[in-house]
C-alpha atoms as a PDB file:
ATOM      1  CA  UNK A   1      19.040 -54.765 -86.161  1.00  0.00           C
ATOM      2  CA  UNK A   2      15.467 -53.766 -85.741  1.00  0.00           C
ATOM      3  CA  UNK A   3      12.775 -52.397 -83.656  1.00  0.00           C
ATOM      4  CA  UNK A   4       9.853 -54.104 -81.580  1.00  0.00           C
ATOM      5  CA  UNK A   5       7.542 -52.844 -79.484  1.00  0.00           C
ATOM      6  CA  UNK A   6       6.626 -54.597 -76.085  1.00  0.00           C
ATOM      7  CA  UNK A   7       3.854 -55.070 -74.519  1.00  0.00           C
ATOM      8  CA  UNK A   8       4.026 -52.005 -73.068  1.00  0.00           C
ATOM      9  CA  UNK A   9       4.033 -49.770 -76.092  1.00  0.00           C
ATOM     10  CA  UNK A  10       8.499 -49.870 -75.281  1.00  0.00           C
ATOM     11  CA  UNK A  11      10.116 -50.094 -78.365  1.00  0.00           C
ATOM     12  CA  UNK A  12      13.104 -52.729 -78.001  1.00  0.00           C
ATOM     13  CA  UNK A  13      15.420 -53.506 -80.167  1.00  0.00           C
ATOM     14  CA  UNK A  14      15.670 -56.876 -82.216  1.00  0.00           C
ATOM     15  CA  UNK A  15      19.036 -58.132 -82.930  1.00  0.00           C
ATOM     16  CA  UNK A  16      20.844 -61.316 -85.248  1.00  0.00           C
ATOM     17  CA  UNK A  17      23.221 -63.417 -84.911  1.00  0.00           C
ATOM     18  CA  UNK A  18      25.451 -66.402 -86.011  1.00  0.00           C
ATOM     19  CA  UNK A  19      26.277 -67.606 -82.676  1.00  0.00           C
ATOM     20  CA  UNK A  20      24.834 -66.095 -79.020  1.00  0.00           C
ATOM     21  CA  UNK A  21      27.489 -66.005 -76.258  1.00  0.00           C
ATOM     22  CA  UNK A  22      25.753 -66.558 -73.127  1.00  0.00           C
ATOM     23  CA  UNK A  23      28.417 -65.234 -70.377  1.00  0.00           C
ATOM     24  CA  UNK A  24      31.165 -62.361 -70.874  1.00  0.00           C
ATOM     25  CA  UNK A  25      33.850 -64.152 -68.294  1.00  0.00           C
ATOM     26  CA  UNK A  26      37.201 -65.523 -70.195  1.00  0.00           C
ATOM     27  CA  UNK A  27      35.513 -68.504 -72.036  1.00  0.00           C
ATOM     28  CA  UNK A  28      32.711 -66.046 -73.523  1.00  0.00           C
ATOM     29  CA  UNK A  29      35.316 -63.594 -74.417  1.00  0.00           C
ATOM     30  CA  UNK A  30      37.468 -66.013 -75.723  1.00  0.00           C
ATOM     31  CA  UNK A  31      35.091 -67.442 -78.169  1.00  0.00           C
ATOM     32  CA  UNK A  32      33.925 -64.242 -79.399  1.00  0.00           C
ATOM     33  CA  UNK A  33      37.327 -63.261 -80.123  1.00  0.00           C
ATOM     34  CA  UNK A  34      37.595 -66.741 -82.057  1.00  0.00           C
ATOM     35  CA  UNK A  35      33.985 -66.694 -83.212  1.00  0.00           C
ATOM     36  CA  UNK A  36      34.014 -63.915 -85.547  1.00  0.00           C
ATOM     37  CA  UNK A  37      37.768 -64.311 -86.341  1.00  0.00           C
ATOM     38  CA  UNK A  38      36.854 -66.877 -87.809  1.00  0.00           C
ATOM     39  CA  UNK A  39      34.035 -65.533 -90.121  1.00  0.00           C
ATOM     40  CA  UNK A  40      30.592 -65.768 -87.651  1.00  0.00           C
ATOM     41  CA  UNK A  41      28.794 -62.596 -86.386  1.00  0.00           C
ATOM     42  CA  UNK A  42      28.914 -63.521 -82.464  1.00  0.00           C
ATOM     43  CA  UNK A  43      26.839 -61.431 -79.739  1.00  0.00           C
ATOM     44  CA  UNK A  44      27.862 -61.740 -76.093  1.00  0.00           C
ATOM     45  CA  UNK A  45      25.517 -61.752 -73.616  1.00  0.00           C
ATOM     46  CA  UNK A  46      25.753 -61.492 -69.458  1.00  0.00           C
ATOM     47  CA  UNK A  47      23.502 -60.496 -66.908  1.00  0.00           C
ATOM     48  CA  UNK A  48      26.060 -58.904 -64.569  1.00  0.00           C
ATOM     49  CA  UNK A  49      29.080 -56.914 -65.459  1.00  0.00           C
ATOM     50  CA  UNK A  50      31.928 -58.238 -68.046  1.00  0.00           C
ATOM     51  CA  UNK A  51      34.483 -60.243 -66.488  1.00  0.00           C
ATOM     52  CA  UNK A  52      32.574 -63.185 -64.345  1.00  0.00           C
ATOM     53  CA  UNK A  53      34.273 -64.608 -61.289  1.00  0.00           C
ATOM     54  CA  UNK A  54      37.776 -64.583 -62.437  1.00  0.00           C
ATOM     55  CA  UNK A  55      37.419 -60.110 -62.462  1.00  0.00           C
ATOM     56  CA  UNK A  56      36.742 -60.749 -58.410  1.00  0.00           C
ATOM     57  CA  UNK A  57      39.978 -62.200 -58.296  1.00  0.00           C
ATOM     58  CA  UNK A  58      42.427 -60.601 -56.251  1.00  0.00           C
ATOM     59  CA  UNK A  59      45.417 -61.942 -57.924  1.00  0.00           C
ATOM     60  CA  UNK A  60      45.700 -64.351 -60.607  1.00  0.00           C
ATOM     61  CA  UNK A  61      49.289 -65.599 -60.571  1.00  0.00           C
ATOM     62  CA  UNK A  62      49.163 -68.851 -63.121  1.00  0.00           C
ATOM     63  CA  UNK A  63      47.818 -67.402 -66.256  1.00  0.00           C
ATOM     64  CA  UNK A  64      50.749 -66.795 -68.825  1.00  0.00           C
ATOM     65  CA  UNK A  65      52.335 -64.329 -69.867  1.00  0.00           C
ATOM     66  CA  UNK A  66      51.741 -62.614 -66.659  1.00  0.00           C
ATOM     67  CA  UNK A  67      53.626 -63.323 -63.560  1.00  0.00           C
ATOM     68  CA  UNK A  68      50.989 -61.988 -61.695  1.00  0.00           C
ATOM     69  CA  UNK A  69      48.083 -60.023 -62.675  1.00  0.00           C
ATOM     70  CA  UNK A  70      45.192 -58.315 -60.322  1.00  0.00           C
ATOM     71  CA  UNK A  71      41.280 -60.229 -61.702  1.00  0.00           C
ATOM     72  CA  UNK A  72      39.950 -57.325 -62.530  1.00  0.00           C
ATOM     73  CA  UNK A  73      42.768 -56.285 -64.683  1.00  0.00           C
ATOM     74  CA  UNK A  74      43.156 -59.403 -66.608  1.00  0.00           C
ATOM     75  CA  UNK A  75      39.528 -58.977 -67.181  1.00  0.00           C
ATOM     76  CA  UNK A  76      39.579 -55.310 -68.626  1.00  0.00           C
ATOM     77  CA  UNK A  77      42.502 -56.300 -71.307  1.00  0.00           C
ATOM     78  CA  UNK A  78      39.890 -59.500 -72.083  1.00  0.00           C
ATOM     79  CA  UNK A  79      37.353 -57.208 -72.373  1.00  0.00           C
ATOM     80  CA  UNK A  80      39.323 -54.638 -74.179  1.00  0.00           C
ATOM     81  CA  UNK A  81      40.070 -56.987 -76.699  1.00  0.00           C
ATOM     82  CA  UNK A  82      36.722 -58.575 -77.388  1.00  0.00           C
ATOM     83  CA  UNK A  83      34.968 -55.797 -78.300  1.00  0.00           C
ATOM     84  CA  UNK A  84      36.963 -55.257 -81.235  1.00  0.00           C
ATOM     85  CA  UNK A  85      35.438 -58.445 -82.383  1.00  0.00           C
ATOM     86  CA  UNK A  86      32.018 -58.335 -81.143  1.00  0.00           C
ATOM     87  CA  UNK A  87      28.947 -56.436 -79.467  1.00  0.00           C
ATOM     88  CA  UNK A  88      28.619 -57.515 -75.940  1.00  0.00           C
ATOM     89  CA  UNK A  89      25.442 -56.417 -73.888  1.00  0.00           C
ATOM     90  CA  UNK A  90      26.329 -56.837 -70.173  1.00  0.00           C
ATOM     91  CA  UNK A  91      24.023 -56.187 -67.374  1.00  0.00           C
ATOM     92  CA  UNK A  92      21.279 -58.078 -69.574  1.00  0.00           C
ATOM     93  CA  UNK A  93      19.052 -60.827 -68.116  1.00  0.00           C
ATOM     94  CA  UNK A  94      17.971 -63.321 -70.892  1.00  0.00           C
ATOM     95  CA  UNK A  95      14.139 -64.250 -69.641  1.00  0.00           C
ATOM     96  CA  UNK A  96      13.764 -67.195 -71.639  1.00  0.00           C
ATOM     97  CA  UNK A  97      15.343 -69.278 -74.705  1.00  0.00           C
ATOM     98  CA  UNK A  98      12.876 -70.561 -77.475  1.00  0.00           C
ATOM     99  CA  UNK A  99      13.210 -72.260 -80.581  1.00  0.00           C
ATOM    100  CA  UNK A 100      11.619 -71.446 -84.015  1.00  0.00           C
ATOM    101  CA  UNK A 101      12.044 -73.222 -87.116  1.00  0.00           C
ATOM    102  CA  UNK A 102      15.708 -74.115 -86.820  1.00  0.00           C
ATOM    103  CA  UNK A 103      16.458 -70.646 -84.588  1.00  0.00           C
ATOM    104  CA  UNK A 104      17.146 -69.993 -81.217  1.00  0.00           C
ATOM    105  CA  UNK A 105      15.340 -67.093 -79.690  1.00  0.00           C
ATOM    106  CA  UNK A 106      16.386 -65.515 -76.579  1.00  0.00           C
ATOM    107  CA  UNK A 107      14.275 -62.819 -74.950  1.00  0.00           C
ATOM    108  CA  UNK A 108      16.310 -60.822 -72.979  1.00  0.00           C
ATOM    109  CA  UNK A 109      15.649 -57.326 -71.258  1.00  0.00           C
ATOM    110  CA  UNK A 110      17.216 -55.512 -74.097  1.00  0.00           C
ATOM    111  CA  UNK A 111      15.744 -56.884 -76.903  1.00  0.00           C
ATOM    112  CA  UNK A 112      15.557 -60.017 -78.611  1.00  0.00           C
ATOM    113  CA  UNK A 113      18.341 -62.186 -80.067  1.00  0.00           C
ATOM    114  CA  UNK A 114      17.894 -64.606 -82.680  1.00  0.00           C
ATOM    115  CA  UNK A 115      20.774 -66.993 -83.302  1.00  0.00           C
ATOM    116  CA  UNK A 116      22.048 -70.113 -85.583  1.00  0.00           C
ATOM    117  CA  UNK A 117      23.893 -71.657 -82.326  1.00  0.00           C
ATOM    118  CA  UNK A 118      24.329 -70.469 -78.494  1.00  0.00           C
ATOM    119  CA  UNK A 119      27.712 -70.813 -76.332  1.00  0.00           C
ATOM    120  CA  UNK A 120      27.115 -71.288 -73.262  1.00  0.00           C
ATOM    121  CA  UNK A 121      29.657 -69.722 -70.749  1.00  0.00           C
ATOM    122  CA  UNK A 122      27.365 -68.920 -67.610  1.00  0.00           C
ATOM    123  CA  UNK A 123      30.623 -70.002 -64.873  1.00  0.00           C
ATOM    124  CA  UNK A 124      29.264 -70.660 -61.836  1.00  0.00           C
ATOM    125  CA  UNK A 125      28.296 -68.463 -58.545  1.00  0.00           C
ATOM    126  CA  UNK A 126      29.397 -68.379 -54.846  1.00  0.00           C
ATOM    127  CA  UNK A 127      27.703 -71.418 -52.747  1.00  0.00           C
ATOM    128  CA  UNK A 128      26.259 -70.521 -49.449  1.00  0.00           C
ATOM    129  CA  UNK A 129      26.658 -72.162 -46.325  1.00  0.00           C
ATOM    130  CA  UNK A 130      23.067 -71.686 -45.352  1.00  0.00           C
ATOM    131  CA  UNK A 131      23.811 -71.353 -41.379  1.00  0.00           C
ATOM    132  CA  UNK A 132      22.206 -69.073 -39.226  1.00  0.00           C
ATOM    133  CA  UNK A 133      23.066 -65.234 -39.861  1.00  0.00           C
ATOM    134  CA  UNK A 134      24.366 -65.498 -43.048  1.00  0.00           C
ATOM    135  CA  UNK A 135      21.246 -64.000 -45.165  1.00  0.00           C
ATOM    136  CA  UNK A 136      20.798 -61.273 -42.167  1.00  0.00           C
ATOM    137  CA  UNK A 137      24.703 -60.177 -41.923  1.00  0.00           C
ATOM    138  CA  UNK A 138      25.214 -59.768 -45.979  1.00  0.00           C
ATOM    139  CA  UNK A 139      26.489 -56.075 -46.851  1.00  0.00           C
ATOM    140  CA  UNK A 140      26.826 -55.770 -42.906  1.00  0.00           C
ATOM    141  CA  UNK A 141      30.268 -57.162 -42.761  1.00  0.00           C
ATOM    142  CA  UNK A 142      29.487 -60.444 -44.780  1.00  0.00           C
ATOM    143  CA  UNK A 143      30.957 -60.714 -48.346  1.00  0.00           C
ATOM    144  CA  UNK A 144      31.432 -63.426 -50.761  1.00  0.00           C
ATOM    145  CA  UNK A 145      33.812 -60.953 -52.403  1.00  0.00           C
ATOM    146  CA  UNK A 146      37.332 -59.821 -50.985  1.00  0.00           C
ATOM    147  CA  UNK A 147      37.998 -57.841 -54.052  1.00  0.00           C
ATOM    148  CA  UNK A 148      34.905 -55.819 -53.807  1.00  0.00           C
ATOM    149  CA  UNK A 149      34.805 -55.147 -50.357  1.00  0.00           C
ATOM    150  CA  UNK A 150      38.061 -56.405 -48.741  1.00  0.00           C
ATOM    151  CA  UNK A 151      39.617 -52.554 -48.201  1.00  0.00           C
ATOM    152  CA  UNK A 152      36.751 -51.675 -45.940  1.00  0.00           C
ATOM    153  CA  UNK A 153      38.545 -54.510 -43.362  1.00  0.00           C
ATOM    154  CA  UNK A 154      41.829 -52.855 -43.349  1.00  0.00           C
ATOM    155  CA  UNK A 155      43.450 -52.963 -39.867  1.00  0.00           C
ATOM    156  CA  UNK A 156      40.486 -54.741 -38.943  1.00  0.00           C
ATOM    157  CA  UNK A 157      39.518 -59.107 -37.752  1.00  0.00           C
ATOM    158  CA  UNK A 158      38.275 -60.820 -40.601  1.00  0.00           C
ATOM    159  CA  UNK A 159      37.380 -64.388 -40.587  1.00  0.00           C
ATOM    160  CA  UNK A 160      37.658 -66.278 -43.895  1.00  0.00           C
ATOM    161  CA  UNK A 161      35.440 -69.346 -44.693  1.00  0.00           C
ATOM    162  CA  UNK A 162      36.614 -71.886 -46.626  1.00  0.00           C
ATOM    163  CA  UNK A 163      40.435 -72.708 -46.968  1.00  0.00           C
ATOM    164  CA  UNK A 164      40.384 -73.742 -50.742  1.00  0.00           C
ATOM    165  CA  UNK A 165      42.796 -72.049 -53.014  1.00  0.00           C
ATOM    166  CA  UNK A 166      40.295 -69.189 -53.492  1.00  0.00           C
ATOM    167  CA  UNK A 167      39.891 -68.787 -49.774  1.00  0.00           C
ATOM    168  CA  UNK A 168      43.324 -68.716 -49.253  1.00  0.00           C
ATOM    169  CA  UNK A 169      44.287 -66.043 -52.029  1.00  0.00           C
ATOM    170  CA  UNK A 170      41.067 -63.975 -50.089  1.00  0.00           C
ATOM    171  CA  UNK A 171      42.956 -64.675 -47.004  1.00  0.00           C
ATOM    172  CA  UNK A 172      46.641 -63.197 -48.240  1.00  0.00           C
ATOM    173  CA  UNK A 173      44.787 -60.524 -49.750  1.00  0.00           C
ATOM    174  CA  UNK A 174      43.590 -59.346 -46.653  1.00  0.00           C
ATOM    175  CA  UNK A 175      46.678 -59.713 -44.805  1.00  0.00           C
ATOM    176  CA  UNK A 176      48.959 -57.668 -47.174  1.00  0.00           C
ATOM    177  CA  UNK A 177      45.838 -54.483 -46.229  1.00  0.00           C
ATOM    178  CA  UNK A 178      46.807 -55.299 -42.310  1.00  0.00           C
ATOM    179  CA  UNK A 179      43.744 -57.008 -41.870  1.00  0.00           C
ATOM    180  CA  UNK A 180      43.722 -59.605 -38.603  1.00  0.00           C
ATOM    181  CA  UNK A 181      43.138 -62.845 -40.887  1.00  0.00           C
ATOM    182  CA  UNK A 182      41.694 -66.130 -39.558  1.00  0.00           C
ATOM    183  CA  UNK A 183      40.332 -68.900 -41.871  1.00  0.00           C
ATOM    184  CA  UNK A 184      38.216 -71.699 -41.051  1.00  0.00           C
ATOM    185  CA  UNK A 185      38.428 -74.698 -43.143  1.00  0.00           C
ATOM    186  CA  UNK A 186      35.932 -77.468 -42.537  1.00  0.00           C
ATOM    187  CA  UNK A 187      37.738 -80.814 -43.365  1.00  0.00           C
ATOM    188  CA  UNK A 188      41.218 -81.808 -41.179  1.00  0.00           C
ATOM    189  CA  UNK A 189      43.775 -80.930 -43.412  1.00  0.00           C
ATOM    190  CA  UNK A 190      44.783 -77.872 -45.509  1.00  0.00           C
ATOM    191  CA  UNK A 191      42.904 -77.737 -48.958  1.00  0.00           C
ATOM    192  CA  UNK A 192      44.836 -75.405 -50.671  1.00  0.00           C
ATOM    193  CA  UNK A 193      47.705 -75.472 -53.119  1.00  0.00           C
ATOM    194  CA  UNK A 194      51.274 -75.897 -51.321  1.00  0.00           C
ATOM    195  CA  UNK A 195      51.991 -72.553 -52.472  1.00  0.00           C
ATOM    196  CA  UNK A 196      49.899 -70.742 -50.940  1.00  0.00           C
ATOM    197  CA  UNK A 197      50.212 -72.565 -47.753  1.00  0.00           C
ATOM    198  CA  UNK A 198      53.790 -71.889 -47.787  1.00  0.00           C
ATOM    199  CA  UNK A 199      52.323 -68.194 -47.705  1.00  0.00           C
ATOM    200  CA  UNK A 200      49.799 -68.261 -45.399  1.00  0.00           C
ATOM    201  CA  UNK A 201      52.495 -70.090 -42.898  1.00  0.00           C
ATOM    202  CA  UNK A 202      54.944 -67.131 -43.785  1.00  0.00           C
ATOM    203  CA  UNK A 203      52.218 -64.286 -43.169  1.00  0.00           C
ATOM    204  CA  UNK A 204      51.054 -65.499 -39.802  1.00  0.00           C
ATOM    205  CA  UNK A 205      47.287 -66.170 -40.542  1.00  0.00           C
ATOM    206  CA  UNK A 206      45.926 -68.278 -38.886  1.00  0.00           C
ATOM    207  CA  UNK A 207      44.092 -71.746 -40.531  1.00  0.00           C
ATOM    208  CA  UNK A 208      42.172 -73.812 -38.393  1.00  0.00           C
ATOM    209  CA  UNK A 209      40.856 -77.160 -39.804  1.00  0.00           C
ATOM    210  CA  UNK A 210      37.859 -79.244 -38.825  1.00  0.00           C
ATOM    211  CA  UNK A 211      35.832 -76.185 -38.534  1.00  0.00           C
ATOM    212  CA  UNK A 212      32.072 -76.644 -39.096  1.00  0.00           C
ATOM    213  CA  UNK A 213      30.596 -73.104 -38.956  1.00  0.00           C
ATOM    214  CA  UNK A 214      27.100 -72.750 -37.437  1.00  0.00           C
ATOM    215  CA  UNK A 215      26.527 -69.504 -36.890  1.00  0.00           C
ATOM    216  CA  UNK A 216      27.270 -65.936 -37.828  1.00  0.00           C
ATOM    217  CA  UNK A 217      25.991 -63.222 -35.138  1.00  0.00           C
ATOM    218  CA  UNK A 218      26.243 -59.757 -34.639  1.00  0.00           C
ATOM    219  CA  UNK A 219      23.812 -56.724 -33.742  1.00  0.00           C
ATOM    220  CA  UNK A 220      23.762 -54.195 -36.704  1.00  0.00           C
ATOM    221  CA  UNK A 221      26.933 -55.623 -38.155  1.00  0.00           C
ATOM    222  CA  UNK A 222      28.943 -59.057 -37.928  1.00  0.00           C
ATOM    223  CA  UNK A 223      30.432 -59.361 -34.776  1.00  0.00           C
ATOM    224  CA  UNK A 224      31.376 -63.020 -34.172  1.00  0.00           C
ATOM    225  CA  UNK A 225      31.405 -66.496 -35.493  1.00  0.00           C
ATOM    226  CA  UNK A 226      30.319 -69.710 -33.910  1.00  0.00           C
ATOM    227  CA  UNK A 227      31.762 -73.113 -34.999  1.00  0.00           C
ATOM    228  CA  UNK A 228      32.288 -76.546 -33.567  1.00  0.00           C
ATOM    229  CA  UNK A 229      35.435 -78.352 -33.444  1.00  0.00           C
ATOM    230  CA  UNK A 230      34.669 -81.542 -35.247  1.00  0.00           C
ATOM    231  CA  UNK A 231      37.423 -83.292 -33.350  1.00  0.00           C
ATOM    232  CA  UNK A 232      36.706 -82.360 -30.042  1.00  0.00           C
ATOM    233  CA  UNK A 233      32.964 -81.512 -30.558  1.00  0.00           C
ATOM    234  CA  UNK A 234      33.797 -78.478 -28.431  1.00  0.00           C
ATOM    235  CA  UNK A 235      31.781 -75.461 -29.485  1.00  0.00           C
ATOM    236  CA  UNK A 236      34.064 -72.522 -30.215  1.00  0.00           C
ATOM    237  CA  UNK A 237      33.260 -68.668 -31.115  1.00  0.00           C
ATOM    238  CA  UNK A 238      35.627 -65.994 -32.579  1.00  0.00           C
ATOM    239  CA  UNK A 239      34.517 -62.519 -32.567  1.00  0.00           C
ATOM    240  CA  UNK A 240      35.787 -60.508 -35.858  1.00  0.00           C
ATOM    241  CA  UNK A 241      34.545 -57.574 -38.053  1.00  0.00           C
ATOM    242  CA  UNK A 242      34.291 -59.289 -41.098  1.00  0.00           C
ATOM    243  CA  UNK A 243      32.878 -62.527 -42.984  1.00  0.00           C
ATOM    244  CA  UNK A 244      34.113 -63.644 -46.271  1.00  0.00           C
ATOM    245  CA  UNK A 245      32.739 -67.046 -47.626  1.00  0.00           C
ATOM    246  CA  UNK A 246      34.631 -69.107 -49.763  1.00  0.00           C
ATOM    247  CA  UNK A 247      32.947 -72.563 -49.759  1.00  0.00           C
ATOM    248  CA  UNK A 248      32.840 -73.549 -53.396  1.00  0.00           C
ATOM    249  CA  UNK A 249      30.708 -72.782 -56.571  1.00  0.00           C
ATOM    250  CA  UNK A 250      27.444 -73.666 -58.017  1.00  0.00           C
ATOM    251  CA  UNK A 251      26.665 -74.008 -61.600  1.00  0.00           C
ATOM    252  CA  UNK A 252      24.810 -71.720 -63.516  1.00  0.00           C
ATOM    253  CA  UNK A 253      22.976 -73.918 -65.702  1.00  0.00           C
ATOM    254  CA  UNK A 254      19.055 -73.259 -65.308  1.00  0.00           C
ATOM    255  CA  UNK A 255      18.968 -71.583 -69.175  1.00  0.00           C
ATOM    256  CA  UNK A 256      20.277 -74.919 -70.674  1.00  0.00           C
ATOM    257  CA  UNK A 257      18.474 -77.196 -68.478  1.00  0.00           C
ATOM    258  CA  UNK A 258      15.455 -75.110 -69.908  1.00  0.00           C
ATOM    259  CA  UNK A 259      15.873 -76.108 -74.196  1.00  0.00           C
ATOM    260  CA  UNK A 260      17.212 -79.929 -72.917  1.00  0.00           C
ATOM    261  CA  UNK A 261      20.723 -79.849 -72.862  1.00  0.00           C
ATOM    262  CA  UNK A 262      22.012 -82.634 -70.610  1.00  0.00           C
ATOM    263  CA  UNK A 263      23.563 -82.004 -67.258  1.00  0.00           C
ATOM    264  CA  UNK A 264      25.760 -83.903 -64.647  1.00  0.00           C
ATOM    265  CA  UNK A 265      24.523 -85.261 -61.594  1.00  0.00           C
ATOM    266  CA  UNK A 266      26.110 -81.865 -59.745  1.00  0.00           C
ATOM    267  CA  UNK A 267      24.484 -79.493 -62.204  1.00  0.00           C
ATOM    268  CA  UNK A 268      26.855 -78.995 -64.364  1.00  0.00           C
ATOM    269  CA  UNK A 269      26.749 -78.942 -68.571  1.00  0.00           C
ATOM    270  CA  UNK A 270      28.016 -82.356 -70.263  1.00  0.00           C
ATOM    271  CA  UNK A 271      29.808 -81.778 -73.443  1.00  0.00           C
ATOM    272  CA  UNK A 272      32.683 -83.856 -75.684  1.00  0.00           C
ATOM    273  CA  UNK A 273      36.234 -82.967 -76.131  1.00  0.00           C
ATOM    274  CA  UNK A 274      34.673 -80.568 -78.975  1.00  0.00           C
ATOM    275  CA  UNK A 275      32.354 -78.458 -76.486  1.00  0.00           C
ATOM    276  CA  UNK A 276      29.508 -79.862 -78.415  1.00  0.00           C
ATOM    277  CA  UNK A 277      26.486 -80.846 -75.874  1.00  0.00           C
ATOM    278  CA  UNK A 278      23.394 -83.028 -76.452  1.00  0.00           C
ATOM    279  CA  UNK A 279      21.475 -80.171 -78.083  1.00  0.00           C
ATOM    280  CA  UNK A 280      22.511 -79.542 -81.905  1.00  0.00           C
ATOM    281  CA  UNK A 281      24.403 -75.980 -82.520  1.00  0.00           C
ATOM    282  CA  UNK A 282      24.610 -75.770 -78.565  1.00  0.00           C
ATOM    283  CA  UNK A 283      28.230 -75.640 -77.064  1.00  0.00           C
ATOM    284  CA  UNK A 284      29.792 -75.042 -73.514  1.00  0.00           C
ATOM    285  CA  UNK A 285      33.056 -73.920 -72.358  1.00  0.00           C
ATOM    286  CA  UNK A 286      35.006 -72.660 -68.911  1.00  0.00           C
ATOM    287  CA  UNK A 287      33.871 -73.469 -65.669  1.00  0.00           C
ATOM    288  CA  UNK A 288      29.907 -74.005 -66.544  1.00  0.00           C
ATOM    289  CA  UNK A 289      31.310 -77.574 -67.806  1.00  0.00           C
ATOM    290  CA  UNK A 290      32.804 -78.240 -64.385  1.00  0.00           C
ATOM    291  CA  UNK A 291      36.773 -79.827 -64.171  1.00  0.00           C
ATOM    292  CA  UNK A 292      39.409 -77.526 -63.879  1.00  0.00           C
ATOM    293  CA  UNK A 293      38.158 -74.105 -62.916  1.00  0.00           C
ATOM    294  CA  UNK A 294      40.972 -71.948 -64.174  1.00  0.00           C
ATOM    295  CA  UNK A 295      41.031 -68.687 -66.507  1.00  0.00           C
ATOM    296  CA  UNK A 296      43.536 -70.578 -69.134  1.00  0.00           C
ATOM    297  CA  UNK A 297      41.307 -73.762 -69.379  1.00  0.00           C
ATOM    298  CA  UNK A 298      38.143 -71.710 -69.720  1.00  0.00           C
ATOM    299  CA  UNK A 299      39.871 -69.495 -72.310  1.00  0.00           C
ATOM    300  CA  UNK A 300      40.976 -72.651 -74.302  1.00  0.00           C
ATOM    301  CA  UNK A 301      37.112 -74.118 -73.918  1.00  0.00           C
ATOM    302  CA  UNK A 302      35.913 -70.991 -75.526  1.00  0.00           C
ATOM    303  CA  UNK A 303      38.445 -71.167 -78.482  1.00  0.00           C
ATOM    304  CA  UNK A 304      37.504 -74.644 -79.278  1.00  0.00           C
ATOM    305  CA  UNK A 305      33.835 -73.864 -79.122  1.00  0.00           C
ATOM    306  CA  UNK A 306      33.797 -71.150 -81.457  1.00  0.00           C
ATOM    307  CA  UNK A 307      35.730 -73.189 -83.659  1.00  0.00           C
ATOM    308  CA  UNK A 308      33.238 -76.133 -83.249  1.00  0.00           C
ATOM    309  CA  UNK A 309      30.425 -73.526 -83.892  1.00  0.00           C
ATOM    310  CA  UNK A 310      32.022 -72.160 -87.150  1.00  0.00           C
ATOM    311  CA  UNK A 311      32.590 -75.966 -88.631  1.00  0.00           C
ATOM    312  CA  UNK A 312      29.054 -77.007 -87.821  1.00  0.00           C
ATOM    313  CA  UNK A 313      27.624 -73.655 -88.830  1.00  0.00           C
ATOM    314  CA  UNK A 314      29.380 -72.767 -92.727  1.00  0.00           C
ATOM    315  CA  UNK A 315      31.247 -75.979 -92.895  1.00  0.00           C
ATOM    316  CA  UNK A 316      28.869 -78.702 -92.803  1.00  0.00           C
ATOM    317  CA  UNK A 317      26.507 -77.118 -95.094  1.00  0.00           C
END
């Protein structure tokens, strides 16, 4: 490792690599883990905190062997772990990848970090619903996170958004702090797992289907929501306390658009049974590469790219 100096006289600090990690969720982790077990120097990389998505998980009740295990738990024992292996910089933008004679470059607000191959494990982040109120009511009682700000709702309405399987553990969540639980799912039939509908039917919240939300109002907090009845076309409102949107995910793919590595038509990063991509000595893994968007698969992803990494990097010569 070495010093540079911006362009502000700041003296940064310039860092090597075999193999950058772009994304410190359970695929990133995973790989590092595997990376450098397996003789390559990785560096992890993230430009929020370590854990992704899958630490803003209330419960996590499918990943083995835990019966049950809070997100942010799982997370910290991931993390825990990792960092035996590697260095991981979290809370560190990367600007801008480059390439230079056979090396990828990134410039990131720590430093730069030159590498023989780059993981990608960016996940994905919470889709919008673009409707009225939404950008005016976030951090006043609107949320796209239960487990950072569910306990603030206890003993209070809460309307959840979205009756996928994440909406639906958001919603149980919320009921087991007391909270007055309603979710609003927008196609006519329950789009969660039977499990947890089994649950939801047990615990009393209510889940009302062909909901199309089209407003969120309120003064100087939430205070209601507006949707139509896409049956009926009857125009409905429910007042509440509390928003929390669950209505799907959106790749986070803009860095590997950026050095040519091929996407899918929903923005998502192609790659082969291998985790290999388009780009040489670029790989892919966990929910980034779209499919099943569960810790264990992203985990595995991350194994297998490390591995691919390590063949193609002291391997093939």
């Amino acid at each position: 490792m070495e010093l540079i100096l911006s362009s502000f006289g700041e003296a940064k600090e310039k860092r090597s690599c075999d193999v950058a990690i772009i994304g410190a969720g359970p695929a990133g982790l995973t790989a590092a883990i595997y990376a450098r077990r397996s003789g390559l120097k990785p560096i992890v990389i993230d430009k929020n905190v370590i854990g992704g998505l899958a630490a803003e998980a209330p419960y996590i009740e499918n990943y083995p062997p835990f019966k049950g295990i809070k997100g942010e738990e799982l997370m910290q024992k991931m993390k825990e772990h990792a960092k035996e292996y590697a260095e991981i910089l979290d809370m560190n933008p990367i600007k801008k990848i480059t390439k230079d004679k056979g090396l990828f470059l990134l410039d990131t607000e720590k430093g730069e970090i030159e590498a023989s191959a780059i993981i990608f494990a960016t996940g994905t982040t919470h889709k919008h619903l673009n409707v009225k109120g939404e950008k005016e009511y976030y951090g006043k009682g609107l949320s796209y996170c239960v487990t950072c700000d569910g306990y603030f709702f206890k003993d209070r309405r809460v309307i959840v958004i979205g009756g996928g399987n994440s909406g639906a553990i958001a919603a149980l969540f919320l009921k087991d702090i007391n909270a007055d639980v309603t979710v609003l799912e927008f196609m006519p039939r329950w789009m969660c797992e039977a499990a947890y509908r089994e649950k939801i039917e047990k615990s009393g919240i209510k889940y009302i289907t062909n909901a199309q939300v089209t407003e969120i109002f309120g003064d100087e907090k939430v205070k209601g929501v507006k949707y139509i009845d896409r049956k009926t076309q009857e125009e409905k409102i429910i007042e509440t306390d509390g928003v929390f949107i669950y209505v799907g995910l959106l790749p986070q793919s803009e860095l590997a658009k950026e050095i040519g590595v091929k996407l899918t038509e929903r923005g998502y990063i192609e790659t082969d049974n291998t985790q290999r991509t388009n780009v040489q000595r670029v790989y892919a893994a966990g929910d980034i590469t779209g499919g099943v968007a569960q810790v264990i698969v992203a985990a595995a992803q991350g194994a297998i790219a490390a591995l691919s990494a390590y063949e193609d990097l002291k391997l093939k010569g």
